[in-house]
C-alpha atoms as a PDB file:
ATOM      1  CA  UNK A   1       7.196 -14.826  40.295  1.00  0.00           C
ATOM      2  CA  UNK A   2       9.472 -13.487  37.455  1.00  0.00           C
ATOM      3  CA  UNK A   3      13.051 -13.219  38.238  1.00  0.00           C
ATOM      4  CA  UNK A   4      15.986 -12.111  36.130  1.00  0.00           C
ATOM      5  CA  UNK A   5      19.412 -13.640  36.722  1.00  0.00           C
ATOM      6  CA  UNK A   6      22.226 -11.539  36.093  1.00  0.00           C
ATOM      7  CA  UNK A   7      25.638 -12.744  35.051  1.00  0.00           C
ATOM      8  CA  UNK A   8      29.294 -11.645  34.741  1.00  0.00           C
ATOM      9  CA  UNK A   9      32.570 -13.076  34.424  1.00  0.00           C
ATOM     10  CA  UNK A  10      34.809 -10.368  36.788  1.00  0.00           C
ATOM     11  CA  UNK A  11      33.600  -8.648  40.093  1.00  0.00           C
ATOM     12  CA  UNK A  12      33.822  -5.163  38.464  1.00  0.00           C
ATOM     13  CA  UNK A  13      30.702  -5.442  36.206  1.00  0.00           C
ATOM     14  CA  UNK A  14      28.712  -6.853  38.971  1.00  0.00           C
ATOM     15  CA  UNK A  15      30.466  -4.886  41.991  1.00  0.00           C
ATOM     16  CA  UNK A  16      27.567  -1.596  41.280  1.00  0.00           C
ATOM     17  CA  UNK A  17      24.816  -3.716  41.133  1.00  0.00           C
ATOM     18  CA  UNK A  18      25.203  -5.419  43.809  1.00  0.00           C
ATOM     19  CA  UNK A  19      25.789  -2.024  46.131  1.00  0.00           C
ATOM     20  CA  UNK A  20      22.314  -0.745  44.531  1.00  0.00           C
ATOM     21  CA  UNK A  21      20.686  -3.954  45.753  1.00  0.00           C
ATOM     22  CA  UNK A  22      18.150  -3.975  48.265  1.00  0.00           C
ATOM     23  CA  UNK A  23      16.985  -7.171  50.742  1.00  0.00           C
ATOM     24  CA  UNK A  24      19.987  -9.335  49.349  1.00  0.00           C
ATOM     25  CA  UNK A  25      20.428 -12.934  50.757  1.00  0.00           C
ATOM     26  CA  UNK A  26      23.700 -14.927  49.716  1.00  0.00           C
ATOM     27  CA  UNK A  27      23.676 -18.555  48.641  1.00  0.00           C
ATOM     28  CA  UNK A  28      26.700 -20.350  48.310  1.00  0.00           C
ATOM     29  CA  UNK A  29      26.618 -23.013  45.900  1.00  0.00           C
ATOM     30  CA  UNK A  30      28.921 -24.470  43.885  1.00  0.00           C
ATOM     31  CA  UNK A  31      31.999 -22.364  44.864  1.00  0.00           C
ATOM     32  CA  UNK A  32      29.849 -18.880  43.913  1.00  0.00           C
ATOM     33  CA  UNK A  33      27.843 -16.756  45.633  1.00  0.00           C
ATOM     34  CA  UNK A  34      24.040 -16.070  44.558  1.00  0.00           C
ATOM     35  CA  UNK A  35      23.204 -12.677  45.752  1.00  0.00           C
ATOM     36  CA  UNK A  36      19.063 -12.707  45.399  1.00  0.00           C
ATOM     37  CA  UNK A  37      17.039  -9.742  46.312  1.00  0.00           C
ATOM     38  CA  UNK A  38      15.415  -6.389  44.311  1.00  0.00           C
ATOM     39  CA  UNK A  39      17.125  -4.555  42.244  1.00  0.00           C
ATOM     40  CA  UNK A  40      16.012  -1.202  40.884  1.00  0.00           C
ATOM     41  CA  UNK A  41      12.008  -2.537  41.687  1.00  0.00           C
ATOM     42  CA  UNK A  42      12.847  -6.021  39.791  1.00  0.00           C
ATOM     43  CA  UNK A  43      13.312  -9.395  41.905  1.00  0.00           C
ATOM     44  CA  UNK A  44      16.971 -10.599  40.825  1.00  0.00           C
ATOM     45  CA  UNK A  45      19.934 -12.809  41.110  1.00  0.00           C
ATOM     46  CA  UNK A  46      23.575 -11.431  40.378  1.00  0.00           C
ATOM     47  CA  UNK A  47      26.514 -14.160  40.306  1.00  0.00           C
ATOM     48  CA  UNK A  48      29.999 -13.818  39.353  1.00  0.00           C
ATOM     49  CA  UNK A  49      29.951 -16.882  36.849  1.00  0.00           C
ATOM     50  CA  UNK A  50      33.490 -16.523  36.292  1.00  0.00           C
ATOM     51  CA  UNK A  51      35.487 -17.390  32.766  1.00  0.00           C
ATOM     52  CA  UNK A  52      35.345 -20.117  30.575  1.00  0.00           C
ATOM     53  CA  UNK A  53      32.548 -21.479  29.132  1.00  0.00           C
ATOM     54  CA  UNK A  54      32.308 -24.417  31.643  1.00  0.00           C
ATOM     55  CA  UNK A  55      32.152 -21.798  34.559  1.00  0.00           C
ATOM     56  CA  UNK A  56      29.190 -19.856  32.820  1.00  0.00           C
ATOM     57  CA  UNK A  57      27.448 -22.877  31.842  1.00  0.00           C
ATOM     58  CA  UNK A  58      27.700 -24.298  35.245  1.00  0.00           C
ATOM     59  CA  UNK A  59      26.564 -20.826  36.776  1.00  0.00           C
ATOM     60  CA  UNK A  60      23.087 -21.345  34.347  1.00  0.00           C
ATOM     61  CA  UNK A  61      21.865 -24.185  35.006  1.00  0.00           C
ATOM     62  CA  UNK A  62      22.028 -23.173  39.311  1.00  0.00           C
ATOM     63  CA  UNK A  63      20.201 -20.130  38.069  1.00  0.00           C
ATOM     64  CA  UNK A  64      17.563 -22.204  36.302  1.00  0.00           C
ATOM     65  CA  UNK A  65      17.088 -24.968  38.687  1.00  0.00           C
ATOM     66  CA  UNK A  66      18.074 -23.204  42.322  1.00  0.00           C
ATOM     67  CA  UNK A  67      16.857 -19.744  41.797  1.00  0.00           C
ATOM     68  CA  UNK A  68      14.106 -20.462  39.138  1.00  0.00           C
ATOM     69  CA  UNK A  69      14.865 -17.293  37.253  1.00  0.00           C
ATOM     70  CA  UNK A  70      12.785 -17.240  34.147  1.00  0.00           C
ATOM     71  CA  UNK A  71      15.396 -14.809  32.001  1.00  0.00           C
ATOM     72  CA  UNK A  72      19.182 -14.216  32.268  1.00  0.00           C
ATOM     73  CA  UNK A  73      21.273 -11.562  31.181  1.00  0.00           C
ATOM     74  CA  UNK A  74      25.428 -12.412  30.454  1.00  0.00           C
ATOM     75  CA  UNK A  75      27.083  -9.152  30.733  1.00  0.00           C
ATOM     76  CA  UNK A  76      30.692  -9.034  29.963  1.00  0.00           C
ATOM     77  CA  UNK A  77      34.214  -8.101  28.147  1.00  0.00           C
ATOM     78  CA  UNK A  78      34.958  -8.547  24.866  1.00  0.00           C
ATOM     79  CA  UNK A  79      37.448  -8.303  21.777  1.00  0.00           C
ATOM     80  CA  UNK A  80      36.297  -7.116  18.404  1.00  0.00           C
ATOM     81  CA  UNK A  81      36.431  -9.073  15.187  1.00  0.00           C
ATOM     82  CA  UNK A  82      34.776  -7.190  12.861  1.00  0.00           C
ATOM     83  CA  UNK A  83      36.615  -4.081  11.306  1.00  0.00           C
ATOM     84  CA  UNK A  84      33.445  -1.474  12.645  1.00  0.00           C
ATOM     85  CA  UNK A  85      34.039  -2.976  16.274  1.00  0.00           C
ATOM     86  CA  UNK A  86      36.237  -0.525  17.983  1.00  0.00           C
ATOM     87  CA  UNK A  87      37.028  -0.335  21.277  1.00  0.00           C
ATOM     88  CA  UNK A  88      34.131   1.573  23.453  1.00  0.00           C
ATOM     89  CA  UNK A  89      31.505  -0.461  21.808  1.00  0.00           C
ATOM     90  CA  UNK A  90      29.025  -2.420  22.728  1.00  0.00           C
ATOM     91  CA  UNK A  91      27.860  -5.665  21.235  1.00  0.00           C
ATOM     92  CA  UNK A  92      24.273  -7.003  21.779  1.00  0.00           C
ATOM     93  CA  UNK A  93      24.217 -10.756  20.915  1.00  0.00           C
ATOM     94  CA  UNK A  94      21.149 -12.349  18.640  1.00  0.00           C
ATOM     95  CA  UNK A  95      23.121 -15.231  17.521  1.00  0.00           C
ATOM     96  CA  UNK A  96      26.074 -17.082  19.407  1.00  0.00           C
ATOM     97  CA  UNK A  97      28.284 -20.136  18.323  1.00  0.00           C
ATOM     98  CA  UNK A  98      30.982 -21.846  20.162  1.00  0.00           C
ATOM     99  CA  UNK A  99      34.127 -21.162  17.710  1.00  0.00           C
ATOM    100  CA  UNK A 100      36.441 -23.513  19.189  1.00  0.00           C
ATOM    101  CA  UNK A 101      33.919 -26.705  19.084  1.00  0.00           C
ATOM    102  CA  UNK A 102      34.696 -29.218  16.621  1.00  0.00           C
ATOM    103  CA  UNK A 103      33.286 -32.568  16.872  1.00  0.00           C
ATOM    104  CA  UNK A 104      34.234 -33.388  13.303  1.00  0.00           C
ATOM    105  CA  UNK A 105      33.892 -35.832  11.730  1.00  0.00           C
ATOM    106  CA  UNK A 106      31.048 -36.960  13.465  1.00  0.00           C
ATOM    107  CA  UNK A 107      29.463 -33.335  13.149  1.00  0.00           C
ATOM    108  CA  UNK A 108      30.109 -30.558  11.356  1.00  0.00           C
ATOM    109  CA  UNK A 109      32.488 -27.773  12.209  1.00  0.00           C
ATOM    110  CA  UNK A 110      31.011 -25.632  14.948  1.00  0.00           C
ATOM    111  CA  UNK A 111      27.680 -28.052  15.394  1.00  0.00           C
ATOM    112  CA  UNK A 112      26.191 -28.771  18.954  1.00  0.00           C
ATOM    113  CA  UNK A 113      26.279 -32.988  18.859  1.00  0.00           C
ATOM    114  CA  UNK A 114      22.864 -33.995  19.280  1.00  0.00           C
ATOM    115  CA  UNK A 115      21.427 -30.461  18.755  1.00  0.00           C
ATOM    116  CA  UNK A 116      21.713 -29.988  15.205  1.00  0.00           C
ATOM    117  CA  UNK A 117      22.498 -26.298  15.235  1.00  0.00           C
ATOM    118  CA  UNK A 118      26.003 -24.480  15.863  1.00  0.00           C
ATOM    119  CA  UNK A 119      24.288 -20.564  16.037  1.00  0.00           C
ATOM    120  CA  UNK A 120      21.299 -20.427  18.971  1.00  0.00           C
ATOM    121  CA  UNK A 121      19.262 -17.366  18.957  1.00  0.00           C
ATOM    122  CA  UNK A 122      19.176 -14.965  21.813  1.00  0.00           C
ATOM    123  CA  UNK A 123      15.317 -14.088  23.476  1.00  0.00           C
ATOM    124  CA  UNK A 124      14.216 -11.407  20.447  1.00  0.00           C
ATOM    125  CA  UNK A 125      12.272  -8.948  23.074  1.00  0.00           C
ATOM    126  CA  UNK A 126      15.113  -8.962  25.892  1.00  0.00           C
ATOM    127  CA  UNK A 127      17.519  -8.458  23.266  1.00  0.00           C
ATOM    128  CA  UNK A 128      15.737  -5.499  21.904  1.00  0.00           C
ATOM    129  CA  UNK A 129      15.292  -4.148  25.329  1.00  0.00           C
ATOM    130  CA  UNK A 130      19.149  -4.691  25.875  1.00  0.00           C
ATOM    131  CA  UNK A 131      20.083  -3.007  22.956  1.00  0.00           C
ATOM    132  CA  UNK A 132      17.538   0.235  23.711  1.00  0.00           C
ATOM    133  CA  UNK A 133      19.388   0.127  27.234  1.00  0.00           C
ATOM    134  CA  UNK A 134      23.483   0.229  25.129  1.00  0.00           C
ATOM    135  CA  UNK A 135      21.796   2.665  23.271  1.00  0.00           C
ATOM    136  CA  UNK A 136      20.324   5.306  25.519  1.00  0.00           C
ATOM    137  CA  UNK A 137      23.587   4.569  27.816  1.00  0.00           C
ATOM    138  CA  UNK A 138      26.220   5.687  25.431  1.00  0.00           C
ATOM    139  CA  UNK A 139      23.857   8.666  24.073  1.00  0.00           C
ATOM    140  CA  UNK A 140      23.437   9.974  27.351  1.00  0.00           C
ATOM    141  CA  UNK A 141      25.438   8.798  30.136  1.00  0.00           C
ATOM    142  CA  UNK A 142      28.926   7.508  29.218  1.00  0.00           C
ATOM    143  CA  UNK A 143      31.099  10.872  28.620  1.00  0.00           C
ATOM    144  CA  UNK A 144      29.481  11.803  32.648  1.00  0.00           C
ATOM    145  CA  UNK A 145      30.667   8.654  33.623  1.00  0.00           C
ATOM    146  CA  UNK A 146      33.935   7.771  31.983  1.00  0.00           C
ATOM    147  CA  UNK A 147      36.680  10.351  33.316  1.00  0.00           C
ATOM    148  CA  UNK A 148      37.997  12.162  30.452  1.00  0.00           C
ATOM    149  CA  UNK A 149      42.082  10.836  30.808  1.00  0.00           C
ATOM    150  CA  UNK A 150      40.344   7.200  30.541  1.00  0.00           C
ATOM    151  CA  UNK A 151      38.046   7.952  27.298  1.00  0.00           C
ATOM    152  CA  UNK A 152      41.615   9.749  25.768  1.00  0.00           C
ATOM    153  CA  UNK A 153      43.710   7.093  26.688  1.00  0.00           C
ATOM    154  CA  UNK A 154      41.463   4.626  25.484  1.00  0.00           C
ATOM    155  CA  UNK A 155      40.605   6.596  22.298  1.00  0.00           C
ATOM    156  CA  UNK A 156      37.204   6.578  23.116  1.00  0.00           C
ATOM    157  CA  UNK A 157      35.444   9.190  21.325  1.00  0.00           C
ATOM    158  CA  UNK A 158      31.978   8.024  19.488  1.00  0.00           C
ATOM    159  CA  UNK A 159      31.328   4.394  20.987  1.00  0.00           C
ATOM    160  CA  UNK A 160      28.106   2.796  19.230  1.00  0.00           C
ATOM    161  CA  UNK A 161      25.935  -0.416  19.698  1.00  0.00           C
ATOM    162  CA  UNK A 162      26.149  -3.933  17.165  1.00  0.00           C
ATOM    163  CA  UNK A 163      23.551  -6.599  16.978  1.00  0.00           C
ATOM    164  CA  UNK A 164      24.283  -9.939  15.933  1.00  0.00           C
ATOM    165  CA  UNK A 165      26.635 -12.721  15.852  1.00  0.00           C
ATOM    166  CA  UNK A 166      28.851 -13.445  19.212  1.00  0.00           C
ATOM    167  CA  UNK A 167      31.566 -16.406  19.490  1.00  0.00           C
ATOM    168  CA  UNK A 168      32.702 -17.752  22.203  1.00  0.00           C
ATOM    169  CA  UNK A 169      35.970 -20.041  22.814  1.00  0.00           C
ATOM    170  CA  UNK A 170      38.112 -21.256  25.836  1.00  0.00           C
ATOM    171  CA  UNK A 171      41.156 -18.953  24.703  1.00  0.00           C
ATOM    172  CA  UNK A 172      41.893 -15.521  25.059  1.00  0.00           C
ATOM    173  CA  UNK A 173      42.163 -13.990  22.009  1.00  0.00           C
ATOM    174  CA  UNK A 174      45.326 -11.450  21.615  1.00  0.00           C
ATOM    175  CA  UNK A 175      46.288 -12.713  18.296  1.00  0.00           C
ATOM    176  CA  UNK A 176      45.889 -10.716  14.583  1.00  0.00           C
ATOM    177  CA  UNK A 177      46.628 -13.887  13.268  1.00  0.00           C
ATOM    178  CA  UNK A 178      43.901 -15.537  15.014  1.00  0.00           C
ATOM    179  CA  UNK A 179      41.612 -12.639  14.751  1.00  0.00           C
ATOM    180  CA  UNK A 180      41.636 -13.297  11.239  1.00  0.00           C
ATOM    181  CA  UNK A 181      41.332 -16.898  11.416  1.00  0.00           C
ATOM    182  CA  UNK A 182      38.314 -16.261  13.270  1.00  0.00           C
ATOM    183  CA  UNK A 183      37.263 -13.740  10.709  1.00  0.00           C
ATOM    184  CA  UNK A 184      37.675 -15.585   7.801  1.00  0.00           C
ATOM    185  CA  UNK A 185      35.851 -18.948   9.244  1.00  0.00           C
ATOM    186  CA  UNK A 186      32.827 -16.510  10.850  1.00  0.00           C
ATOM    187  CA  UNK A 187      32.635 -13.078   8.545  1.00  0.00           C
ATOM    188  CA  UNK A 188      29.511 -12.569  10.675  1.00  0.00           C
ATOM    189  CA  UNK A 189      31.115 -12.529  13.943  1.00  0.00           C
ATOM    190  CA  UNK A 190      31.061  -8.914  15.266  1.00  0.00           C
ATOM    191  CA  UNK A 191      33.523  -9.762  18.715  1.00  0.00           C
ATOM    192  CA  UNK A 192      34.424 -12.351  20.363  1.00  0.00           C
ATOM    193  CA  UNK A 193      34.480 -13.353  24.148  1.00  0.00           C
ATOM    194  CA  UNK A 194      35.062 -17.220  25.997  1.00  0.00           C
ATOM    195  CA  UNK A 195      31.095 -17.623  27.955  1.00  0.00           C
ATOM    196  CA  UNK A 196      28.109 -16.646  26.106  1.00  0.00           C
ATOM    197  CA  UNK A 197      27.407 -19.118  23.523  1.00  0.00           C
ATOM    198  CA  UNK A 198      27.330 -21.677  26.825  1.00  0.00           C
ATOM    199  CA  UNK A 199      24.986 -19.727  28.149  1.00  0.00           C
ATOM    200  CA  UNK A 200      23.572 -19.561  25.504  1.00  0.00           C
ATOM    201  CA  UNK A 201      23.230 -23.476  24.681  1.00  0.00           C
ATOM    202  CA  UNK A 202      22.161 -24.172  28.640  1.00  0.00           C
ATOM    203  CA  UNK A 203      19.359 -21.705  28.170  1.00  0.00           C
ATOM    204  CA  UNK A 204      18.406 -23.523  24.890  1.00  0.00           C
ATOM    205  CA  UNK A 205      18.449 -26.977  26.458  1.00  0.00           C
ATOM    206  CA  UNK A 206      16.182 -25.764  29.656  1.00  0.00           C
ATOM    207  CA  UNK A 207      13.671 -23.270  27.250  1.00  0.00           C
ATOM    208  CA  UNK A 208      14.707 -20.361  29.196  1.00  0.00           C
ATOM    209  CA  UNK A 209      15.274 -16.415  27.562  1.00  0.00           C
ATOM    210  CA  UNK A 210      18.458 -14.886  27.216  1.00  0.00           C
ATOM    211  CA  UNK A 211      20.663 -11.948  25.952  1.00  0.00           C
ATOM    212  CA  UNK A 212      24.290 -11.458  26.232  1.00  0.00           C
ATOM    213  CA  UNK A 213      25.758  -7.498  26.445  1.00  0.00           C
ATOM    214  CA  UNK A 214      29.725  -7.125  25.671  1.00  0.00           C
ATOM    215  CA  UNK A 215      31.473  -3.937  26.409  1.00  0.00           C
ATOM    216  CA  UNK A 216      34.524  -4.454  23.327  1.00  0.00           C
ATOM    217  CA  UNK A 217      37.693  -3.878  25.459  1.00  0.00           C
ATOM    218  CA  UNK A 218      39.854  -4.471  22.364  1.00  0.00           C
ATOM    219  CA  UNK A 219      40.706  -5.511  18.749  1.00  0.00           C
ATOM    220  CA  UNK A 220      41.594  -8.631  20.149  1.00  0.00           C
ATOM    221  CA  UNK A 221      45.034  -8.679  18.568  1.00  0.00           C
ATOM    222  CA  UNK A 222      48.552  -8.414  19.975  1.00  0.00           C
ATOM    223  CA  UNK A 223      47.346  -5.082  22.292  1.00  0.00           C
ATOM    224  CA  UNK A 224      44.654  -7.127  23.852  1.00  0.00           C
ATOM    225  CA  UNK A 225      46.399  -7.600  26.812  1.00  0.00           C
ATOM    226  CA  UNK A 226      47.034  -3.526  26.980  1.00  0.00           C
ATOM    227  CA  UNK A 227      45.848  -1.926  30.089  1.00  0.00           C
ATOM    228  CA  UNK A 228      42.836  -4.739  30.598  1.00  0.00           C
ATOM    229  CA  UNK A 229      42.638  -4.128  34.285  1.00  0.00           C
ATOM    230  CA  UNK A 230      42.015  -0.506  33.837  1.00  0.00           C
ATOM    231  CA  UNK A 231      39.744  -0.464  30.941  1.00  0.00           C
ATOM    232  CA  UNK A 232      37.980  -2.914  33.438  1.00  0.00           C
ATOM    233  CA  UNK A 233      37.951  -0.422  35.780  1.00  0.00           C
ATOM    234  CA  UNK A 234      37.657   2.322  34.690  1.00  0.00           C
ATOM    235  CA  UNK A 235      35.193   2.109  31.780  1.00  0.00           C
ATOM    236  CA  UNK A 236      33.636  -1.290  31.290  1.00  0.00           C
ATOM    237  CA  UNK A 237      32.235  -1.181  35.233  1.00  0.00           C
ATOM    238  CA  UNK A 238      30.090   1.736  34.380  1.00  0.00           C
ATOM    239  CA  UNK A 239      29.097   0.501  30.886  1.00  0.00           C
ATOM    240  CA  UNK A 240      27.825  -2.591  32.551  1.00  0.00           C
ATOM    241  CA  UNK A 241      26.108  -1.695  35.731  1.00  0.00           C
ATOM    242  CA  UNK A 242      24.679   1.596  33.237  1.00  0.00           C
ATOM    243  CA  UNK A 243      23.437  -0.480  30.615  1.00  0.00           C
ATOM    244  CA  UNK A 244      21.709  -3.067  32.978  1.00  0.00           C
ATOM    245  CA  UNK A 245      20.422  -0.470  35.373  1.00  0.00           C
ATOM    246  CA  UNK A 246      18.526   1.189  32.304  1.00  0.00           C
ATOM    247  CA  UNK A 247      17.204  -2.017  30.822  1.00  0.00           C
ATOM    248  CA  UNK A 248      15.604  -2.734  33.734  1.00  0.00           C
ATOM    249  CA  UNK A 249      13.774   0.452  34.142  1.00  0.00           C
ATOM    250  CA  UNK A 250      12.783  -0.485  30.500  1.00  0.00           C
ATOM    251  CA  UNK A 251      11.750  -3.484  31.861  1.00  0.00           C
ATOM    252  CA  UNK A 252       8.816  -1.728  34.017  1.00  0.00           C
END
């Protein structure tokens, strides 16, 4: 049986879903509930993985083993790094690379030991499926779902979808300085966010598909910190639970 495992690091990206899901059961494992049952006519599990990349990586490989899901989808926050990544937008992953891992000298900068690769690519046909979803979300859906005082406070006014390179890092960004550290060491790196190149790596290890969705809450410089909770809230709920709800009808 296929099953899709769903991911996120705060309860308001998952909080939606799991109201829309039908025949749940709860598992508690590892300090987390797995919440398995059907969601929008696919069988799925939704976790709260929590942050870090230790958390998310831990949160895989129960999916893999536990729940035998066969694709997982990371679906999360994140600050911008490249100068067309304004806040609003949303980032489909196809490539994602640890930024803070540095096993030098034994391995290069950024290298997985023993894997021999620092970017690992993202499952091509979810991704494209995930990105058709961020698409047809913020064409048709977003300005019904986002109150107006939220999308002017925020400055949200034409939000659009990147593909490509994600990094992920134990640190919370809210630096300029750092942002263009970052930039300068990764010019590819569209945002960046602290779990889904760990996913990414687990799913590489155990062969399994993946794609990783970021809602850009920030320029991940000295505002980053700005009015998180209700950005969280208030806008990055609906993007997520939108954006997964349509990829799954895709998904049909």
């Amino acid at each position: 049986m296929q099953r899709l495992g769903i991911m996120a690091a705060v309860h308001e990206e998952i909080d939606q879903l799991l109201e829309d899901m039908a025949g749940v059961s709860t598992h508690h494992i590892g300090m987390r509930d797995y919440h398995v049952g059907n969601l929008y006519g696919h069988s799925c599990v939704i976790v709260l993985a929590r942050m870090g990349k230790v958390a998310a990586a831990a949160s895989t490989v129960t999916l893999l083993r536990e729940f035998s899901v066969d694709r997982l989808v990371f679906s999360g926050l994140a600050g911008g790094v490249a100068p067309q990544v304004r806040m609003g937008d949303v980032v489909v992953g196809t490539e994602l690379l640890q930024h803070d891992l540095d096993a030098s000298p034994l391995f290069p900068r950024h290298e997985i030991p023993l894997l021999q690769r620092s970017r690992l690519e993202a499952d091509e046909q979810l991704t494209r499926t995930l990105a058709a979803a961020a698409d047809d979300y913020l064409r048709e859906a977003w300005q019904d779902e986002i109150a107006a005082p939220a999308r002017h406070s925020f400055g949200l006014a034409d939000p659009r979808v990147h593909e490509g390179l994600i990094i992920s890092g134990d640190q919370f960004i809210n630096s300029a300085v750092k942002v263009q550290a970052l930039s300068n060491d990764l010019p590819a790196a569209l945002c960046v966010e602290m779990e889904g190149a760990a996913v990414a790596q687990i799913c590489h290890e155990y062969g399994a598909r993946f794609a990783v969705v970021r809602t850009v809450s920030d320029r991940a410089d000295d505002s980053a910190s700005h009015d998180f909770t209700r950005f969280l809230r208030e806008v990055a709920s609906h993007y997520s639970s939108g954006i997964i709800k349509r990829m799954l009808r895709m998904m049909e």
